[in-house]
N, C-alpha and C. Protein backbone atom coordinates (compact mmCIF):
# COMPACT_ATOMS: atom_id res chain seq x y z
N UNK A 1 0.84 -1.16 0.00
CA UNK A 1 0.00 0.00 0.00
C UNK A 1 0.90 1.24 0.00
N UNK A 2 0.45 2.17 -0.93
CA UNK A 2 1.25 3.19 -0.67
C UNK A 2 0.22 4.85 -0.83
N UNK A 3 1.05 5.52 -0.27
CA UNK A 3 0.30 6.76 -0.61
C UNK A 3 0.11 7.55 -1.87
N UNK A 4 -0.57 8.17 -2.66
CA UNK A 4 -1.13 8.98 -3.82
C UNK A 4 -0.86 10.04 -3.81
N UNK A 5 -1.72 10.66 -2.65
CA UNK A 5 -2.09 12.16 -2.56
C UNK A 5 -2.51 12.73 -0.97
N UNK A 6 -2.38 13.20 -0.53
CA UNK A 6 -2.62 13.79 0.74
C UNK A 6 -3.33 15.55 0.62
N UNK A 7 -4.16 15.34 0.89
CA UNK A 7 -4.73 17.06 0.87
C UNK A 7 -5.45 17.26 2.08
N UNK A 8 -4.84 18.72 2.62
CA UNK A 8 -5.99 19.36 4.11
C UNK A 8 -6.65 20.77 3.61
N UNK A 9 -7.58 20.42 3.55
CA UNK A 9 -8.38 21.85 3.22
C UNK A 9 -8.15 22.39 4.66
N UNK A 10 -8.38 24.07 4.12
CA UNK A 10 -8.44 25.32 4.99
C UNK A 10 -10.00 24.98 6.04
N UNK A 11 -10.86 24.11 5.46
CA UNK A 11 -12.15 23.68 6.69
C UNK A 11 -11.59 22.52 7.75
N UNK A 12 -10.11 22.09 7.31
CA UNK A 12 -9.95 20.79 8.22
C UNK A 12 -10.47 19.31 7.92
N UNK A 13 -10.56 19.61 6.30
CA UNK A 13 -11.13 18.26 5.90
C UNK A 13 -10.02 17.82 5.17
N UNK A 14 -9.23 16.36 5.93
CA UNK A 14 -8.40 15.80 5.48
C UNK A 14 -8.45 14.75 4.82
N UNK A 15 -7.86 14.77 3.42
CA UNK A 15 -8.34 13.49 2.12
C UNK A 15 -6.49 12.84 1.80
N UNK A 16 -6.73 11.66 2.15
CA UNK A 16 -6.03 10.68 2.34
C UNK A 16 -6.08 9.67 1.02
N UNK A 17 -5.70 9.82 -0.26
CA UNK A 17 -5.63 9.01 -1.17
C UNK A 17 -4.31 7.86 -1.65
N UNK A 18 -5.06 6.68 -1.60
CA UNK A 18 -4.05 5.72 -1.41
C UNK A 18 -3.96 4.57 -2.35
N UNK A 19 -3.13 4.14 -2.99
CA UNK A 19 -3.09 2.63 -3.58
C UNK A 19 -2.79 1.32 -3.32
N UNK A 20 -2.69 0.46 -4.01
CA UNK A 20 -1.87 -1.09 -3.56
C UNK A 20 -1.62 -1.68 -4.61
N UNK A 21 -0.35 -2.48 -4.96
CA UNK A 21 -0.21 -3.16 -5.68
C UNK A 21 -1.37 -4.38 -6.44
N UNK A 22 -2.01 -4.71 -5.02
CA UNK A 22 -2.63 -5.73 -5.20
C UNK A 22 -4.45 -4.97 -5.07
N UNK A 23 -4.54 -3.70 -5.21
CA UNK A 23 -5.72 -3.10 -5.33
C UNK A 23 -6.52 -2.82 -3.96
N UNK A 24 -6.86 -2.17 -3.19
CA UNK A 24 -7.44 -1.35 -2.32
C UNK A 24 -8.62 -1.53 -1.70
N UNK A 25 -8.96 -2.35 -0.84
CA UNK A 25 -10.57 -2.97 -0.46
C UNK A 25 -11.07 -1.78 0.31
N UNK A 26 -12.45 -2.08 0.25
CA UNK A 26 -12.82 -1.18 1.46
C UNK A 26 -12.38 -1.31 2.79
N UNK A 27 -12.27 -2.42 3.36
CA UNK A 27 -12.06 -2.76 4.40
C UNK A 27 -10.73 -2.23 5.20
N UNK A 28 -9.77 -2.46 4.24
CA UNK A 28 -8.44 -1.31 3.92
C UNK A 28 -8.43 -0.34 4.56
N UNK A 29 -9.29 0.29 3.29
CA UNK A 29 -9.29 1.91 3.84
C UNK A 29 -9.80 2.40 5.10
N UNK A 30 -10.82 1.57 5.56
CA UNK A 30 -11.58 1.51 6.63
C UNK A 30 -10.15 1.69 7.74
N UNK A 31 -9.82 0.22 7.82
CA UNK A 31 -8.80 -0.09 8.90
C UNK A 31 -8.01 1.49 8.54
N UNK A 32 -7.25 1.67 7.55
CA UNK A 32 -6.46 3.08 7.61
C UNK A 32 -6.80 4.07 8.11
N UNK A 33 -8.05 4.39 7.94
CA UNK A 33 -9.02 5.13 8.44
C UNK A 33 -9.10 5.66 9.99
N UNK A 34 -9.31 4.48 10.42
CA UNK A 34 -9.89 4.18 11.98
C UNK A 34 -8.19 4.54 12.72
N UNK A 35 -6.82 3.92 11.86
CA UNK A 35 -5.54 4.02 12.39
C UNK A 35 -5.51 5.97 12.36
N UNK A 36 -5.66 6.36 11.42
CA UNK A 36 -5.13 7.54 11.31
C UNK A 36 -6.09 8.52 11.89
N UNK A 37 -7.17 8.34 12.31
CA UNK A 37 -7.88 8.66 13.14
C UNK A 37 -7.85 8.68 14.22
N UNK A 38 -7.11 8.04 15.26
CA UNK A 38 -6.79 7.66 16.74
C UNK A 38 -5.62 8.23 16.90
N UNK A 39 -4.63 8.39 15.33
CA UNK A 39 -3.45 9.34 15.64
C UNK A 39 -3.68 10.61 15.57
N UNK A 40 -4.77 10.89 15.00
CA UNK A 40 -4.91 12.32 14.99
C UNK A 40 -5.36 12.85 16.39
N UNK A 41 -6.71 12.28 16.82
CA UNK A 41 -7.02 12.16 18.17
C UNK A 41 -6.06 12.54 19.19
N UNK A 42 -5.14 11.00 19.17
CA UNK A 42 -4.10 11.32 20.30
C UNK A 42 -2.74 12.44 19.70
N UNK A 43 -2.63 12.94 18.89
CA UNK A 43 -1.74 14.04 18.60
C UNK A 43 -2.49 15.39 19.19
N UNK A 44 -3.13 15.58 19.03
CA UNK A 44 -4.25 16.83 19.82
C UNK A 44 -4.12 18.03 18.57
N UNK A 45 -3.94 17.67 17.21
CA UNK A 45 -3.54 18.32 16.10
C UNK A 45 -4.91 19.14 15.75
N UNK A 46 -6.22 18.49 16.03
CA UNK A 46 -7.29 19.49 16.19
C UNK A 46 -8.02 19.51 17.80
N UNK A 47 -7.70 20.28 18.74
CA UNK A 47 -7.73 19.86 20.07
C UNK A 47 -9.68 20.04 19.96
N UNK A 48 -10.41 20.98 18.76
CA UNK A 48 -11.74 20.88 19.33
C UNK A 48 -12.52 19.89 18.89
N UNK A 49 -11.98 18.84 17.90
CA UNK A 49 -12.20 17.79 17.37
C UNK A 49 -13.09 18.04 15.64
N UNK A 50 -12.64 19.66 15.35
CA UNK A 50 -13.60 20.11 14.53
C UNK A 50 -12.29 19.71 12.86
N UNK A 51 -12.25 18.51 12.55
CA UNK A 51 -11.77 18.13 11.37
C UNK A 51 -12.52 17.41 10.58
N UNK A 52 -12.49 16.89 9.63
CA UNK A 52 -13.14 15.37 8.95
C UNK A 52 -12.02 14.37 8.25
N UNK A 53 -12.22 13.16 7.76
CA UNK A 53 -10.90 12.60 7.44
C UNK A 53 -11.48 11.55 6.47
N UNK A 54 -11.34 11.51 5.12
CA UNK A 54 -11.55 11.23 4.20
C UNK A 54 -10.49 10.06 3.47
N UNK A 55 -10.73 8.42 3.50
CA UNK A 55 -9.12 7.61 3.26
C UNK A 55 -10.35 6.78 2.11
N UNK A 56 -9.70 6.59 0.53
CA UNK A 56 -10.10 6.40 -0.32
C UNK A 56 -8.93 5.86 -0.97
N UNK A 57 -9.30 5.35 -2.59
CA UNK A 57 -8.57 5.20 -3.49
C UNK A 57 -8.54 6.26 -4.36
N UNK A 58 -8.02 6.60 -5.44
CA UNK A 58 -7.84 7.56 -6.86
C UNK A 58 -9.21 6.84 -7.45
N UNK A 59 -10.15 7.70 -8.01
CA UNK A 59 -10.98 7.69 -8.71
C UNK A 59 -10.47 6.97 -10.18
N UNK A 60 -11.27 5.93 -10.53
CA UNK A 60 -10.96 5.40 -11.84
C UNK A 60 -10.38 6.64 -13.36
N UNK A 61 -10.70 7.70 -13.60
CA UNK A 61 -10.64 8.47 -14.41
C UNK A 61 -9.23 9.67 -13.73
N UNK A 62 -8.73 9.38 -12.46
CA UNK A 62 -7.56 9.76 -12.14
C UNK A 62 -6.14 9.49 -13.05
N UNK A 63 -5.31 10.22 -13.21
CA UNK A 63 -4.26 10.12 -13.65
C UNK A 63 -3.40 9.21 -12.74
N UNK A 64 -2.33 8.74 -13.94
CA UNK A 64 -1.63 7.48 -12.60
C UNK A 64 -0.10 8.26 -12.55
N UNK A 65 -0.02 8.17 -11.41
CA UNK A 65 1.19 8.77 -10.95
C UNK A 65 2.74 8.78 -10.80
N UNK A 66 2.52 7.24 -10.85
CA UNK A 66 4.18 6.64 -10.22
C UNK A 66 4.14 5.54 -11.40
N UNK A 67 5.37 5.03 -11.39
CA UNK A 67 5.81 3.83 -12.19
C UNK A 67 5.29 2.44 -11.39
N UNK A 68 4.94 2.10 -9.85
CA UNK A 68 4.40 1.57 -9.40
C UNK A 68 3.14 1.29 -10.17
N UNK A 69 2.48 2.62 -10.37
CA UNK A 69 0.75 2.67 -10.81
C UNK A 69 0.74 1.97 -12.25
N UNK A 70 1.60 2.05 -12.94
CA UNK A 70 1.75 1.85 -14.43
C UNK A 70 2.03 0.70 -14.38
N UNK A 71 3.38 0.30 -13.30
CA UNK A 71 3.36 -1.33 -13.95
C UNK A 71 1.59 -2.08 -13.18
N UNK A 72 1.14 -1.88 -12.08
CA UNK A 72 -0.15 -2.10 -12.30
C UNK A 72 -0.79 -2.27 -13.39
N UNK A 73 -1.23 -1.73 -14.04
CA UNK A 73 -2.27 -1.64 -14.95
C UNK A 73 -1.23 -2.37 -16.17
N UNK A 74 -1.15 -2.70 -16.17
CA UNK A 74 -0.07 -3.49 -17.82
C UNK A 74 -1.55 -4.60 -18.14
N UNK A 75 -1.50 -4.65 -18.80
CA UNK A 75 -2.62 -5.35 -19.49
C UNK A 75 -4.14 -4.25 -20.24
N UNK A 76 -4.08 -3.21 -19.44
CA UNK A 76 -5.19 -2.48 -19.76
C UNK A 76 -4.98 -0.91 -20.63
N UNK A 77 -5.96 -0.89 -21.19
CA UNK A 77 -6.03 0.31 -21.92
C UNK A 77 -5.74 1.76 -21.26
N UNK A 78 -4.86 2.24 -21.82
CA UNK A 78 -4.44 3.77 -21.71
C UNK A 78 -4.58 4.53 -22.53
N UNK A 79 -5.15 5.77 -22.31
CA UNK A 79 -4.32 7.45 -22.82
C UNK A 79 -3.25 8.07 -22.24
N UNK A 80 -2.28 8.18 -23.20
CA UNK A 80 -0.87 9.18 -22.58
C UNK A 80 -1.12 10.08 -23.31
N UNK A 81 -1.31 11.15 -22.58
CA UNK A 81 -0.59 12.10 -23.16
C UNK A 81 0.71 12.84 -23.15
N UNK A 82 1.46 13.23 -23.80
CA UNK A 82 2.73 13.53 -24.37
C UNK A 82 2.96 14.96 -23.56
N UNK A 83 4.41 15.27 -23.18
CA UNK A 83 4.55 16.37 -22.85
C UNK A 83 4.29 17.33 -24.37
N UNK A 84 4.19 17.32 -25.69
CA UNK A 84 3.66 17.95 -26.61
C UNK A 84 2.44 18.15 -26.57
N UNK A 85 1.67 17.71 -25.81
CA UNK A 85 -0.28 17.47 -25.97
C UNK A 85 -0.41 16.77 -26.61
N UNK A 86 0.30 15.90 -27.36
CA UNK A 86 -0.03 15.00 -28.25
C UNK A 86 -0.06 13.63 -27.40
N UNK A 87 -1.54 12.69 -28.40
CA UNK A 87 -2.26 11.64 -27.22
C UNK A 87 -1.73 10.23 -28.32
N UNK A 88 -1.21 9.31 -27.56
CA UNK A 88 -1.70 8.02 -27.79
C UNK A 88 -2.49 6.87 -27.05
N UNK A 89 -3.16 6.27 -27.47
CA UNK A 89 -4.26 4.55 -26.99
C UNK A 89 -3.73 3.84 -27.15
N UNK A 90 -3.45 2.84 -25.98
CA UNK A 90 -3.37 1.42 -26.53
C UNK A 90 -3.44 1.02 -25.09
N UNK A 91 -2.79 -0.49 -25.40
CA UNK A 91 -2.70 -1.68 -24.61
C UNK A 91 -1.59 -1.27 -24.10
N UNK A 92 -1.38 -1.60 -22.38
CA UNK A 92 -0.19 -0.87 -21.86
C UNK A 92 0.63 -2.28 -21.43
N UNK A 93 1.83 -2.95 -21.64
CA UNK A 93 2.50 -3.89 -22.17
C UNK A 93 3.62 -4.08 -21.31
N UNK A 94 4.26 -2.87 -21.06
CA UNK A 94 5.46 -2.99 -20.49
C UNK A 94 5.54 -1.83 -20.04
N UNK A 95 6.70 -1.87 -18.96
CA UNK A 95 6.60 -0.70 -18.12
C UNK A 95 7.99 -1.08 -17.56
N UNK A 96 9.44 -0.18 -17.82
CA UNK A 96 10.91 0.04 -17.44
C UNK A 96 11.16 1.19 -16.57
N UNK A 97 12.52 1.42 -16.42
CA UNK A 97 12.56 2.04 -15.61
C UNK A 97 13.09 3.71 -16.36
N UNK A 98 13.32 3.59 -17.80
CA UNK A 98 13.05 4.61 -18.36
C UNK A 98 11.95 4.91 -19.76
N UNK A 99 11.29 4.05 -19.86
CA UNK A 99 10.00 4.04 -20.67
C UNK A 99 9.06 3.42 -20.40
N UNK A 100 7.77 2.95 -21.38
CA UNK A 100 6.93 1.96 -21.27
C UNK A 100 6.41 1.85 -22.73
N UNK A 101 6.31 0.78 -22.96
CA UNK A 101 5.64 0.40 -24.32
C UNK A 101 4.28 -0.13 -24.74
N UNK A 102 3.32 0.50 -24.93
CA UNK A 102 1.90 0.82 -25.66
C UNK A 102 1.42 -0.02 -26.93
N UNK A 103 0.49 -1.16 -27.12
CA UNK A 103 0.63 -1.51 -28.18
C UNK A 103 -0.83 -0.77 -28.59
N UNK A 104 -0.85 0.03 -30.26
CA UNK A 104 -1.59 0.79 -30.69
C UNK A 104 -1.92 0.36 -31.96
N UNK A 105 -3.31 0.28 -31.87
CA UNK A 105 -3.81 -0.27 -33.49
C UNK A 105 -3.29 0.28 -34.81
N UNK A 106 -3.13 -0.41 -35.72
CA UNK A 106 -2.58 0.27 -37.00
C UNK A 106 -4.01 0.96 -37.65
N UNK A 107 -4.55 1.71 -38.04
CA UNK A 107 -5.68 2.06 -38.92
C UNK A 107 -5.98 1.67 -39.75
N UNK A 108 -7.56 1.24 -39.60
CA UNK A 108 -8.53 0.31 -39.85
C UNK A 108 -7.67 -0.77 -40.19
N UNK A 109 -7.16 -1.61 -39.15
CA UNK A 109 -6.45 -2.82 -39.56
C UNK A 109 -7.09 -3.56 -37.79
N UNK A 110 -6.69 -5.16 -37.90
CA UNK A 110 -6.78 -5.48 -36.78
C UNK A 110 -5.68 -5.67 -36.10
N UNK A 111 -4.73 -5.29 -36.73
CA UNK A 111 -3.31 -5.38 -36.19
C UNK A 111 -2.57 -4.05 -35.31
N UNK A 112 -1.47 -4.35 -34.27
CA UNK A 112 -1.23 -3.83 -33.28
C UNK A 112 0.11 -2.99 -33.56
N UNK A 113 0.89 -2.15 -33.13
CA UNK A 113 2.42 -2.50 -33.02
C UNK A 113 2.55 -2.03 -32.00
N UNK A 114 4.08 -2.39 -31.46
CA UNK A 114 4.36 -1.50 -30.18
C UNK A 114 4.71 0.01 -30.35
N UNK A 115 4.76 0.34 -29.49
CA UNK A 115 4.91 2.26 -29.53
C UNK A 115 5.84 2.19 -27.67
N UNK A 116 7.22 2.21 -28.38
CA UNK A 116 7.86 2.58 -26.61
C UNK A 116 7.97 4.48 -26.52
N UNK A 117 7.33 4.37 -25.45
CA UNK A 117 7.20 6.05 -24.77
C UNK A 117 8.07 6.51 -23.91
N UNK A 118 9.23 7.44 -23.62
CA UNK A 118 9.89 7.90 -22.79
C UNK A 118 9.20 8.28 -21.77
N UNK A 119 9.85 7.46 -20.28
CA UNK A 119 8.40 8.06 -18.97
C UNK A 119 8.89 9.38 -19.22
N UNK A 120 10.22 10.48 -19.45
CA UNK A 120 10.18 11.74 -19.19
C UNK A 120 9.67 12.43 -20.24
N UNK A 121 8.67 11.71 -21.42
CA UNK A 121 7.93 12.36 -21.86
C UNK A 121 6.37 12.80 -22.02
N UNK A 122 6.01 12.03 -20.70
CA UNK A 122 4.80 11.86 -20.34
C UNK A 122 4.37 12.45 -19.64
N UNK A 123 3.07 13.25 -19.80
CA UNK A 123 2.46 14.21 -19.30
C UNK A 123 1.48 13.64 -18.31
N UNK A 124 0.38 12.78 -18.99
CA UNK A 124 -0.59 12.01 -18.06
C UNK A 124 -0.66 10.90 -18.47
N UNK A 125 -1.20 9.93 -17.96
CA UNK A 125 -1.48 8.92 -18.44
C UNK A 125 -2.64 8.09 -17.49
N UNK A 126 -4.04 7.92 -18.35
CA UNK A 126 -5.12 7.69 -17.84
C UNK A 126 -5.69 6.00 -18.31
N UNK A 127 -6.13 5.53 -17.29
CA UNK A 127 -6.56 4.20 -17.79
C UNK A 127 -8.03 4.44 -18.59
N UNK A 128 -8.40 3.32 -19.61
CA UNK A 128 -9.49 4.06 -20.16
C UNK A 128 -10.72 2.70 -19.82
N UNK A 129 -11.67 2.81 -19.23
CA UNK A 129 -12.60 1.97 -18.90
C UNK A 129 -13.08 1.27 -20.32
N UNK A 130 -13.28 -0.24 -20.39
CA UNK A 130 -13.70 -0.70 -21.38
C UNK A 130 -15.10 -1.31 -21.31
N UNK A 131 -16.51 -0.54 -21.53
CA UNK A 131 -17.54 -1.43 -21.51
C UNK A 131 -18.02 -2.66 -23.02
């Protein structure tokens, strides 16, 4: 399990976004939840108890962050976009420690090729839901 994102709003509402290799149950977050909650408590970090505390995963349509997140998803469909704005789709295949390689349909063909992407040229890169 590792951490995502951490945000404290100016109301004291603290959002705790988190991943796992092996994917994120509720029950998880729960337990994280209930832990980081009893530390906050006993830290006296809001002594009038006026906070909220929010422990989740990244929303499916979130950008993935780390090379952790990427080799995750290897099997499934992506959008990268390019530090140019420029976008490619595909099947996400492989994932190194200075690229990753995309396999992307040839037009109107049923055939694939690979496409290796420099990670330092990557801007976002979004998984794309397949119904």
């Amino acid at each position: 399990m590792f951490i995502m994102n951490l945000k404290i709003k100016p109301t004291n509402n603290i959002k705790v976004f988190l991943d796992a290799d092996e994917g994120l149950s509720i029950a998880k977050s729960a337990g994280i939840n209930r832990k980081l909650h009893h530390a906050i408590e006993e830290s006296g970090m809001f002594p009038e108890g006026d906070y909220s505390l929010e422990v989740s995963s990244p929303g499916v349509d979130e950008p993935l962050t780390s090379i952790r997140q990427y080799r995750k998803n290897i099997g499934r469909k992506v959008l990268v976009t390019l530090t140019d704005d420029t976008e490619q789709t595909g099947m996400l295949t492989e994932v190194g420690e200075e690229s990753l390689v995309i396999e992307v349909k040839v037009a109107k063909k049923k055939e694939t090729t690979p496409v290796e992407i420099p990670l330092d040229s990557i801007k976002t890169i979004v998984v794309q839901i397949i119904f």
